[in-house]
Protein backbone atom coordinates (compact mmCIF):
# COMPACT_ATOMS: atom_id res chain seq x y z
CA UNK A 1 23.90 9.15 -7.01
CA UNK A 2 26.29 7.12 -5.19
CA UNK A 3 26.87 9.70 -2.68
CA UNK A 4 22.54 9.75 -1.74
CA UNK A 5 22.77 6.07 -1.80
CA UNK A 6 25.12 5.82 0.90
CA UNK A 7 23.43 8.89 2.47
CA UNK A 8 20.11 6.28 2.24
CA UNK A 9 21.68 2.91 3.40
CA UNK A 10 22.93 4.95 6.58
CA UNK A 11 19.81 6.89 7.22
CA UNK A 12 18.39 3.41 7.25
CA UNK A 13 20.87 1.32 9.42
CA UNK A 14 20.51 4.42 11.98
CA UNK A 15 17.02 3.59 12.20
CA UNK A 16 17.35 -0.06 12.38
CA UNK A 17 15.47 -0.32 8.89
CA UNK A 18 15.47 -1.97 5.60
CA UNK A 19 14.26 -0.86 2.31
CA UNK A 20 13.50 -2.98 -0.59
CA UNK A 21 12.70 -1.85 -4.41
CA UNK A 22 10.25 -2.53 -7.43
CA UNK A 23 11.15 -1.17 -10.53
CA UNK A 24 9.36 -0.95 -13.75
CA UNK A 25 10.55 1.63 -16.21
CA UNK A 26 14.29 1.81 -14.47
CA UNK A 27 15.05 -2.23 -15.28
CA UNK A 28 17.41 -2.07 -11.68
CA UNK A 29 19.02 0.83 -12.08
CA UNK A 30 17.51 1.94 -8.37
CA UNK A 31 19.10 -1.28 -6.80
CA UNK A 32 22.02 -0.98 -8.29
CA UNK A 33 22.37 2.10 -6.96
CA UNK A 34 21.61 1.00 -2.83
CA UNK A 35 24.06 -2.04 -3.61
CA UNK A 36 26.69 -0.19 -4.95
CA UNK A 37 28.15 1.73 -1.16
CA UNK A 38 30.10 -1.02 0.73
CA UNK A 39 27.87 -2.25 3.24
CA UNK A 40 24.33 -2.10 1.24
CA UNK A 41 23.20 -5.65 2.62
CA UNK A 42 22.86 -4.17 6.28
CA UNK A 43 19.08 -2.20 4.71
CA UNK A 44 18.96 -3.59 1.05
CA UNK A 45 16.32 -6.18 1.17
CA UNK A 46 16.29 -7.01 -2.68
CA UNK A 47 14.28 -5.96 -5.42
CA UNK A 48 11.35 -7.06 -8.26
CA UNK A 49 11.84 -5.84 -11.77
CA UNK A 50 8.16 -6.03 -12.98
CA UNK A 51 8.83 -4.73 -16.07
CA UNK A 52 5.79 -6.99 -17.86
CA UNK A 53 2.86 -5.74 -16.58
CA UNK A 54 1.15 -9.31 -15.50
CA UNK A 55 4.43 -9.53 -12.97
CA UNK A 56 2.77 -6.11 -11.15
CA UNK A 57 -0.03 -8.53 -10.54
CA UNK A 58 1.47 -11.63 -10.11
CA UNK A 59 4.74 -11.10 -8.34
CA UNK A 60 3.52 -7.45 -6.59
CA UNK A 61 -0.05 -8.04 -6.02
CA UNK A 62 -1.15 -5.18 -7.98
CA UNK A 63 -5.01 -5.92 -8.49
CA UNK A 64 -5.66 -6.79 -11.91
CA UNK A 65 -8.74 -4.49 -12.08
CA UNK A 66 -6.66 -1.75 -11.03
CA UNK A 67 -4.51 -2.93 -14.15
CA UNK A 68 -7.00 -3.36 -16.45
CA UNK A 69 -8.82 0.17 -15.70
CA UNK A 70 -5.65 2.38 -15.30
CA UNK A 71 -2.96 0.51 -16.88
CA UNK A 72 0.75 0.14 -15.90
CA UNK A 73 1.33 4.06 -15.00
CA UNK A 74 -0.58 4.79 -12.54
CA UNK A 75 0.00 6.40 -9.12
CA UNK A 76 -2.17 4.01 -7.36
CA UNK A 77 0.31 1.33 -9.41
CA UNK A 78 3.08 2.46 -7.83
CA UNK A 79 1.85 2.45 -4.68
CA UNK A 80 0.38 -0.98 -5.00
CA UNK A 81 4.21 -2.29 -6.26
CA UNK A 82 5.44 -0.42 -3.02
CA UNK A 83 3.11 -1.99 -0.81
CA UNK A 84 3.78 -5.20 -2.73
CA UNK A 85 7.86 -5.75 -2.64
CA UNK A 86 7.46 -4.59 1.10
CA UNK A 87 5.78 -7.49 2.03
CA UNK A 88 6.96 -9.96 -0.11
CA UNK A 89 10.57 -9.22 1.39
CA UNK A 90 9.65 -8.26 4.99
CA UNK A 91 11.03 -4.92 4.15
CA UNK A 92 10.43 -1.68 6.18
CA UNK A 93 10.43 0.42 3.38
CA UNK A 94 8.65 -0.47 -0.42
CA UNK A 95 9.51 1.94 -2.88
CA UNK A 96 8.52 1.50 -6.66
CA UNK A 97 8.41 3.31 -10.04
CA UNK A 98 5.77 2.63 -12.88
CA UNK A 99 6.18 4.98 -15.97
CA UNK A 100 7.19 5.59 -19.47
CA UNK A 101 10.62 6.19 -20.57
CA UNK A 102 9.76 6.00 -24.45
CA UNK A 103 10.48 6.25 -26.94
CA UNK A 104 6.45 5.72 -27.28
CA UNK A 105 3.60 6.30 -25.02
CA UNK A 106 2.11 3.98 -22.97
CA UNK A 107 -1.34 3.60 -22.09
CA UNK A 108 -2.03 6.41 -23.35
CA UNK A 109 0.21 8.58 -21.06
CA UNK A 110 3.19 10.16 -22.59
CA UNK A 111 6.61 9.66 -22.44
CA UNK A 112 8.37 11.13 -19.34
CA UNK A 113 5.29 10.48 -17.22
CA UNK A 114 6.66 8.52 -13.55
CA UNK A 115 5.29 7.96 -10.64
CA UNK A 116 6.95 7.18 -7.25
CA UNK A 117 5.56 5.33 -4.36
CA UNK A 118 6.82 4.86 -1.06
CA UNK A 119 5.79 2.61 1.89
CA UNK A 120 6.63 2.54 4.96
CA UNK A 121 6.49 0.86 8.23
CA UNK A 122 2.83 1.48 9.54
CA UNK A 123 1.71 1.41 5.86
CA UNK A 124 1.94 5.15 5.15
CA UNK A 125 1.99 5.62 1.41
CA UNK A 126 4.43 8.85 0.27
CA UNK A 127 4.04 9.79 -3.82
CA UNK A 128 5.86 11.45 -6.28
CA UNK A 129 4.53 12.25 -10.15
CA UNK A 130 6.77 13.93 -12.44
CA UNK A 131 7.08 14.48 -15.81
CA UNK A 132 10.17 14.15 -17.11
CA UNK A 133 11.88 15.67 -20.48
CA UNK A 134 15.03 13.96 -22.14
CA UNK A 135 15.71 11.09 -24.11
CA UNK A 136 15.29 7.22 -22.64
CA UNK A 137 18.15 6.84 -20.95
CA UNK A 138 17.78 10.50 -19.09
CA UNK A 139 14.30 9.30 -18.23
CA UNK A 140 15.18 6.05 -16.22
CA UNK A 141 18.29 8.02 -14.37
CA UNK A 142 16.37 11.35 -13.35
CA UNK A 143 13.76 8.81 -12.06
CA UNK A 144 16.38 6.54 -10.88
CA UNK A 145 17.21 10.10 -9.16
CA UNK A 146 13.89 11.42 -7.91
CA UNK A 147 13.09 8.20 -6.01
CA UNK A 148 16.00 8.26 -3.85
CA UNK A 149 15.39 11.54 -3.07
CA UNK A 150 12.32 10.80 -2.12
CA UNK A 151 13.37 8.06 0.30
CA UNK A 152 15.97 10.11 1.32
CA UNK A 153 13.27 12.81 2.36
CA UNK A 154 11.23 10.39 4.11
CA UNK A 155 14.11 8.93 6.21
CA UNK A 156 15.27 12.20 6.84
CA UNK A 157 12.41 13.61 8.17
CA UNK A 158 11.53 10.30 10.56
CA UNK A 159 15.07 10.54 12.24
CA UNK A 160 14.00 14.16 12.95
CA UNK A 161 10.61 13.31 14.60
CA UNK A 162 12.25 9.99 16.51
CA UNK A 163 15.23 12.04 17.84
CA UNK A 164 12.82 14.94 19.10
């Protein structure tokens, strides 16, 4: 993972960009991974762990009817908590994971199910559900994986269309 993350933190400094994180289910295992390449604090904003669901609300501006309706795993969650750690840290990029890593459901929605939210600059949401199979700790690392290949998609295809 350390090799993407480096891939990521230079996609970004290419594009004069920052990215910051909100994690749920993953407890910082996604910023730990930007901050680990030498150099991370040239596009690594910071990071929320909302692992309680009142911080979605409180620190992420998740709505709490959205909450209350859908509960914590929801892809319209994580695109809230995207939306939300981009603007609390003036990032360019949000990206967030809300899901359930077990060992018991959640919500009602069964262990393995994660969803990925992106947003970017202009407010474009990108999204990623999966299902995941495995034990905990495979859980929170495939996800850990999945989201920073989605950024790594995202950034990938936006140097394309800038450099024409």
């Amino acid at each position: 993972m350390m090799g993407t993350a480096a891939q990521i933190l230079s996609l970004l400094v290419r594009q004069g960009a920052t990215v910051s994180v909100a994690e749920s289910l993953t407890g910082g295992l996604i910023g730990a991974t930007l901050t680990g390449p030498m150099g991370a604090s040239a596009a690594f904003r910071g990071g929320v762990i909302a692992y309680a669901t009142e911080l979605k609300s409180s620190l992420l501006d998740v709505p709490c009817d959205l909450l209350d309706k859908e509960g914590a795993v929801h892809p319209d969650v994580a695109e809230a908590m995207a939306g939300g750690v981009r603007d609390l840290t003036k990032s360019d990029y949000g990206l967030a994971v809300t899901g359930v890593a077990g060992p018991d459901p959640q919500d009602g929605k069964p262990v393995g199910t994660v969803h990925i939210a992106l947003c970017g600059p202009d407010g474009r949401v990108w999204h990623r559900d999966v299902r995941l199979n495995g034990d905990r700790d495979a859980i929170r690392k495939t996800t850990c994986t999945e989201a920073l290949d989605l950024l790594r998609g995202v950034l990938e295809a936006n140097l394309g269309e800038h450099s024409g």
